[in-house]
C-alpha atoms as a PDB file:
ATOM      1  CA  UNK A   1       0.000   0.000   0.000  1.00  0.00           C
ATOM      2  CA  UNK A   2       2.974   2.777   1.133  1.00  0.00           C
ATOM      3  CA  UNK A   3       4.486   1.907  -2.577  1.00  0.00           C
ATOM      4  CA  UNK A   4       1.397   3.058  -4.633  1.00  0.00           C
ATOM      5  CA  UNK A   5       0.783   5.797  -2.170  1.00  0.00           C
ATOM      6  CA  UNK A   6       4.437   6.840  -2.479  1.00  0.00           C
ATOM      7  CA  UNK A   7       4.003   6.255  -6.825  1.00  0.00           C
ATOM      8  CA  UNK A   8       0.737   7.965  -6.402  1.00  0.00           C
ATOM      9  CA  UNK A   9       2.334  11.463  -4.815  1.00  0.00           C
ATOM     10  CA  UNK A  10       5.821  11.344  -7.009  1.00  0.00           C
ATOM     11  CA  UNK A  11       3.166  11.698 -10.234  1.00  0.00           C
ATOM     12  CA  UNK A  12       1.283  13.933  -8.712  1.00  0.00           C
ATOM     13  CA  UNK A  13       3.732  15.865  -8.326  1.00  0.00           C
ATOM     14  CA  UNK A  14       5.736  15.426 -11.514  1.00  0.00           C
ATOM     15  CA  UNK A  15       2.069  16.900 -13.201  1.00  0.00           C
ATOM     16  CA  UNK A  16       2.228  19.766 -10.525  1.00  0.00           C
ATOM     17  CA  UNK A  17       5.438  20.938 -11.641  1.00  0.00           C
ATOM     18  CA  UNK A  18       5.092  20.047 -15.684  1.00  0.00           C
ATOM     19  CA  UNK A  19       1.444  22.395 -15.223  1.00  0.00           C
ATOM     20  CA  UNK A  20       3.443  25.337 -12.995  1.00  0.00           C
ATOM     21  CA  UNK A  21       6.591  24.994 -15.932  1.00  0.00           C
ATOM     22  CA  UNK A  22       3.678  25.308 -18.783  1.00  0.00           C
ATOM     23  CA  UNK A  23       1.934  27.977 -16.893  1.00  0.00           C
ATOM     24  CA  UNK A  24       5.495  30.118 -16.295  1.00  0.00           C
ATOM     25  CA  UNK A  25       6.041  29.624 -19.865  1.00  0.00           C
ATOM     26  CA  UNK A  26       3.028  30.974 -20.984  1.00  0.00           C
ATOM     27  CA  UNK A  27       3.913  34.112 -18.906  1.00  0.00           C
ATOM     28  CA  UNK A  28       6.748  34.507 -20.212  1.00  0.00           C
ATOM     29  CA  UNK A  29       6.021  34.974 -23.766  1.00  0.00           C
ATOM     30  CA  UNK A  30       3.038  36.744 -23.333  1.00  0.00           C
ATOM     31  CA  UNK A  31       5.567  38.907 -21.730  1.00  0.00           C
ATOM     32  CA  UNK A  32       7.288  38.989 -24.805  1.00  0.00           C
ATOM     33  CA  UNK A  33       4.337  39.511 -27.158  1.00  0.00           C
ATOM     34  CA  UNK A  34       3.742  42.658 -24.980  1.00  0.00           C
ATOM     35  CA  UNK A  35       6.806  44.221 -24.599  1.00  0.00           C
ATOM     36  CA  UNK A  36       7.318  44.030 -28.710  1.00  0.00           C
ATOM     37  CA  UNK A  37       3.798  45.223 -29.188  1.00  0.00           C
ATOM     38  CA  UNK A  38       4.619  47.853 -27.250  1.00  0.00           C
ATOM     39  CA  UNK A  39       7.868  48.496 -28.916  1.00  0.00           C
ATOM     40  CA  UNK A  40       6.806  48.825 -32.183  1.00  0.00           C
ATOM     41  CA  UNK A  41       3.445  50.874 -30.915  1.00  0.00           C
ATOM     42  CA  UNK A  42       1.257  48.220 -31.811  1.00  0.00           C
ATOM     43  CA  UNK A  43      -1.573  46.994 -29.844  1.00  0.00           C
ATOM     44  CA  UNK A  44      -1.137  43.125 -27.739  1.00  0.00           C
ATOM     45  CA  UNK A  45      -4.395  41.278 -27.100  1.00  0.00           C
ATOM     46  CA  UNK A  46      -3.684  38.232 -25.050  1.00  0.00           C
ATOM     47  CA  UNK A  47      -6.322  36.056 -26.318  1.00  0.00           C
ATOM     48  CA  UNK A  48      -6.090  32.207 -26.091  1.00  0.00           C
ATOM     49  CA  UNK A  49      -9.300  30.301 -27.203  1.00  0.00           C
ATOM     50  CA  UNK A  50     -10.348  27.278 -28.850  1.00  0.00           C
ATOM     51  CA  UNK A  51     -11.377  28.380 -32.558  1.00  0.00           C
ATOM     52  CA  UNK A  52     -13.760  25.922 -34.421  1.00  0.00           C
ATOM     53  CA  UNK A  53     -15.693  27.020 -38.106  1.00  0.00           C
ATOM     54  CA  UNK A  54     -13.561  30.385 -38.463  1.00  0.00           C
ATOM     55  CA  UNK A  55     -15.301  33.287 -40.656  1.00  0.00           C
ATOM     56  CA  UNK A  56     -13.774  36.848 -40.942  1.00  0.00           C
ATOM     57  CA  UNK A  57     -14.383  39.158 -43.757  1.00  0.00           C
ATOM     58  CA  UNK A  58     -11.475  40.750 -45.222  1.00  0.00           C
ATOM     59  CA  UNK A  59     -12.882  44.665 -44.862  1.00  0.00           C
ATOM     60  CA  UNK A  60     -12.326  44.382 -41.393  1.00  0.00           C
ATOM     61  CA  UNK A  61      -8.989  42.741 -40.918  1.00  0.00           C
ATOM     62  CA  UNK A  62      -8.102  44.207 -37.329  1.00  0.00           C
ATOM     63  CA  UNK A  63     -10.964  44.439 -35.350  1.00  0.00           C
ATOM     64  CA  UNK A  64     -10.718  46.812 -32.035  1.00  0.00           C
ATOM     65  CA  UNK A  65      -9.461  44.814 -28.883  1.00  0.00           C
ATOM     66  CA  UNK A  66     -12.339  45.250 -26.682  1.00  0.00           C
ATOM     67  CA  UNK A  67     -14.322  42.734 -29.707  1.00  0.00           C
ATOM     68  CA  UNK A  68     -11.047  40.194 -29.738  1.00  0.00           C
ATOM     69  CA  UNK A  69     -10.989  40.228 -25.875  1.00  0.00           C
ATOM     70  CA  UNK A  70     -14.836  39.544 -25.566  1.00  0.00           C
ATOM     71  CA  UNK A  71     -13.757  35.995 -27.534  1.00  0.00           C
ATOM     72  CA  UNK A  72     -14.649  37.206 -31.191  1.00  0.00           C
ATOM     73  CA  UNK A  73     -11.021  35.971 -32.458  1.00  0.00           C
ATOM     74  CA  UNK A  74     -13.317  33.586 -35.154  1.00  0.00           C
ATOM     75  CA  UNK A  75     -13.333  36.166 -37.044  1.00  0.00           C
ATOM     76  CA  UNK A  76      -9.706  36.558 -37.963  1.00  0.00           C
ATOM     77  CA  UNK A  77      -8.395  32.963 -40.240  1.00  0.00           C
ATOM     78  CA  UNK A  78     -10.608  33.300 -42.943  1.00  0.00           C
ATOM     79  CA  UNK A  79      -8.695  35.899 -44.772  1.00  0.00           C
ATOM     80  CA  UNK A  80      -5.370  33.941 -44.447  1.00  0.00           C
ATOM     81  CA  UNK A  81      -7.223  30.757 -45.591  1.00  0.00           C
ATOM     82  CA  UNK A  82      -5.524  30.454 -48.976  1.00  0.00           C
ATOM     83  CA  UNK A  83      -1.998  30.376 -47.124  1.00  0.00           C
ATOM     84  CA  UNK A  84      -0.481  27.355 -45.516  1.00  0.00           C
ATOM     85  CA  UNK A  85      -0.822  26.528 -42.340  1.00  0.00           C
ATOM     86  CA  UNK A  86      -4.544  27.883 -42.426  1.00  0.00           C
ATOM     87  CA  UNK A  87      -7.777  25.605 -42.819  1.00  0.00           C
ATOM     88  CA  UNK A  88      -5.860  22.673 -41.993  1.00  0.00           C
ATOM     89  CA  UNK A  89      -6.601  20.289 -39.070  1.00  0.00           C
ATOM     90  CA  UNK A  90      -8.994  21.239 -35.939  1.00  0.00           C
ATOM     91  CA  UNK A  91      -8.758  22.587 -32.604  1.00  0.00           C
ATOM     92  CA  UNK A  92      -7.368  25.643 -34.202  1.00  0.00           C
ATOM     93  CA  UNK A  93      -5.960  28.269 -31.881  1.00  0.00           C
ATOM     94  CA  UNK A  94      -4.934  32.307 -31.525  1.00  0.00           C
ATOM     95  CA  UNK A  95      -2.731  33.011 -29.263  1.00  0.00           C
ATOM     96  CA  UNK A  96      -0.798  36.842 -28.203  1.00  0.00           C
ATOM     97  CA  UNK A  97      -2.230  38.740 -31.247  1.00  0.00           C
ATOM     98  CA  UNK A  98      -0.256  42.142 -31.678  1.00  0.00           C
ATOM     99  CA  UNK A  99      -2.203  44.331 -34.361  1.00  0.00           C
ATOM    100  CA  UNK A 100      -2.026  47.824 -35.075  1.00  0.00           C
ATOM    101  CA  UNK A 101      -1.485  49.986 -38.223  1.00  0.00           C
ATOM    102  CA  UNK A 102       2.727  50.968 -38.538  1.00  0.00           C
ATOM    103  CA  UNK A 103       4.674  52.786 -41.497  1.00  0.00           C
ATOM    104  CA  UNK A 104       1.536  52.861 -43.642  1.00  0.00           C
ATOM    105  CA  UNK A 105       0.878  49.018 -43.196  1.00  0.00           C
ATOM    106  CA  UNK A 106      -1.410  46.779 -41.080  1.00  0.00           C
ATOM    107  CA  UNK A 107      -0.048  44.600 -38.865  1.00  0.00           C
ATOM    108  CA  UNK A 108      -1.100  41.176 -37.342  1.00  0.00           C
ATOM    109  CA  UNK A 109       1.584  38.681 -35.362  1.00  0.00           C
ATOM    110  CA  UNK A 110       0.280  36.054 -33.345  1.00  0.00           C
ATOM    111  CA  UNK A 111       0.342  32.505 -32.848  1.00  0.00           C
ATOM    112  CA  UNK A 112      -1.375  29.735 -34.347  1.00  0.00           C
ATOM    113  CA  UNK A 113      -1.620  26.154 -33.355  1.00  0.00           C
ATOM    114  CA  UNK A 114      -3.704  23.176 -34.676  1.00  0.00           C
ATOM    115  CA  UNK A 115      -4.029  19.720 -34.275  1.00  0.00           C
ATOM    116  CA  UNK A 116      -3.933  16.628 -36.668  1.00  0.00           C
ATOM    117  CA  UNK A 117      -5.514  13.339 -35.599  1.00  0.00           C
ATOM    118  CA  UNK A 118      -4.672  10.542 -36.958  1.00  0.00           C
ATOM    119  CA  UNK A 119      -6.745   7.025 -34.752  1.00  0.00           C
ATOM    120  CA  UNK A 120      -5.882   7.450 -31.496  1.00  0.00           C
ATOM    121  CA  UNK A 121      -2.713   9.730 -31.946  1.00  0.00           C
ATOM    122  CA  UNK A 122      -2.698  13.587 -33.146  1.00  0.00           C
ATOM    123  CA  UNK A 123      -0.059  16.235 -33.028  1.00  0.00           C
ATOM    124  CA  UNK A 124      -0.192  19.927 -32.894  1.00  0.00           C
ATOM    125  CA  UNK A 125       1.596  21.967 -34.926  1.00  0.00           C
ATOM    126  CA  UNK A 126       2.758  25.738 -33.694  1.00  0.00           C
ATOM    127  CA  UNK A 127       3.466  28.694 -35.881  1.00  0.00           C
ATOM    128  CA  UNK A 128       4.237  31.992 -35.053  1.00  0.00           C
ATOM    129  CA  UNK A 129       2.316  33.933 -37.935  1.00  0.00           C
ATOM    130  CA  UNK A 130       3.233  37.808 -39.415  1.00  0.00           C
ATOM    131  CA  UNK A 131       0.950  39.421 -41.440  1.00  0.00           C
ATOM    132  CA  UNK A 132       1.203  42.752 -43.302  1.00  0.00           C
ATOM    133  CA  UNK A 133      -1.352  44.555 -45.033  1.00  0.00           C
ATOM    134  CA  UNK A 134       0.323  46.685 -47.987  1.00  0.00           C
ATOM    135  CA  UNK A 135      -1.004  49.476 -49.456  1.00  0.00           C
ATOM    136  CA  UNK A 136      -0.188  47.984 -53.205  1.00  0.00           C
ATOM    137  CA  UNK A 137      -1.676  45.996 -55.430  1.00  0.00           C
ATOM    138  CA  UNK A 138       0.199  42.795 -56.498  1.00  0.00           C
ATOM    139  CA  UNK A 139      -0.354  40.015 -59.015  1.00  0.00           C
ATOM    140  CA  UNK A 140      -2.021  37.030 -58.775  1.00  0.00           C
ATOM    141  CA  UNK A 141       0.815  34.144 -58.355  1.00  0.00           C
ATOM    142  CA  UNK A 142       0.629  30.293 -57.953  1.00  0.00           C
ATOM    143  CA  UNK A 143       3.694  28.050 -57.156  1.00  0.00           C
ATOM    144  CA  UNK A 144       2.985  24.356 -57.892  1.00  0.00           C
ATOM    145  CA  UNK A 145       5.292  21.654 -59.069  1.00  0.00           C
ATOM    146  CA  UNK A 146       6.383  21.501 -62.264  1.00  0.00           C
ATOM    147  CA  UNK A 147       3.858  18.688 -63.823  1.00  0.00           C
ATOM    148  CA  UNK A 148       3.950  16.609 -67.651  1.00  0.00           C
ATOM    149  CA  UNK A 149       2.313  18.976 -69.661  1.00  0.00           C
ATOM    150  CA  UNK A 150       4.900  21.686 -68.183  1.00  0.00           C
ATOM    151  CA  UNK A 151       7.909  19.274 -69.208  1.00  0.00           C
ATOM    152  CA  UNK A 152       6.224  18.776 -73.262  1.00  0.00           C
ATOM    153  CA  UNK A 153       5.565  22.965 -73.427  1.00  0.00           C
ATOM    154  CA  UNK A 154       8.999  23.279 -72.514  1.00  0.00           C
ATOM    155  CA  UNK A 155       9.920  21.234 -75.512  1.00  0.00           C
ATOM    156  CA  UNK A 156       8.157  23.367 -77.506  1.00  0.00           C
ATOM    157  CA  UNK A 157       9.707  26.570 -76.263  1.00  0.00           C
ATOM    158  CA  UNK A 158       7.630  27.820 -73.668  1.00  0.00           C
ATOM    159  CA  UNK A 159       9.617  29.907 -70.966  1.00  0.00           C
ATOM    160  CA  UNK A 160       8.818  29.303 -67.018  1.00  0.00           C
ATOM    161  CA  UNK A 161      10.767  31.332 -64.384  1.00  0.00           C
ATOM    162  CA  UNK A 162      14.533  31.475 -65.246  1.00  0.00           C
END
């Protein structure tokens, strides 16, 4: 009986410490996230919520704080949707969001997390995510592997990026 009790308190307290380590950790980068927000005159919002079906339109990009802090961050994926890591897996996340306009642009950095599940295993994958909004208009471009039909215009003289 002493044996499990004693194996019963040593995990205990293994979890304890691994939950007061995570916990410190957190601290310390929203830490982080703040003091650069506030070093580059941008605005932090330490948000941290579960996202599930994310919708956002792209007119309103960076929404005020008091809205992300009152657990409205849904709205803000959408618009990146058509980038990797975005619209892939569940359990998506927001995390430290510093937004703000700066030298003409608007800003978002934050971090993103989801999870893949796979049976009875998944894994998260973390990102830390920078997003400028340029005043400019830029072409439409798509990278994709080179495929067969690419290989016979070749052949035939057709030019892709030298």
């Amino acid at each position: 009986m002493i044996p499990f009790l004693v194996a019963f308190i040593a995990v205990l307290a293994i979890v304890l410490f691994a939950q007061a380590a995570s916990k410190k950790q957190t601290e310390l980068r929203r830490n982080a996230m703040a003091q650069l927000a506030a070093n580059l005159g941008l605005v932090y919002v330490p948000i941290s919520e579960p996202q599930g079906c994310l919708t956002f339109g792209a007119s309103s990009m960076f929404l005020d704080p008091v809205t992300l802090r009152s657990g409205r961050t849904e709205q803000i994926i959408e618009l990146f949707q058509a980038f990797s890591p975005f619209g892939t897996g569940s359990s998506r996340r927001i995390d430290n969001l510093i937004m703000g306009p700066k030298d003409d642009n608007q800003w978002m950095i934050f971090d993103y997390q989801y999870t893949v599940s796979s049976g009875k295993s998944s894994t998260t994958y973390r990102f830390g995510i920078i997003a400028v909004m340029m005043p400019l208009a830029m072409p439409s471009l798509q990278i994709r592997p080179a495929g067969f039909l690419d290989t016979v215009s070749s052949w035939l003289g057709s030019k892709d990026i030298q």
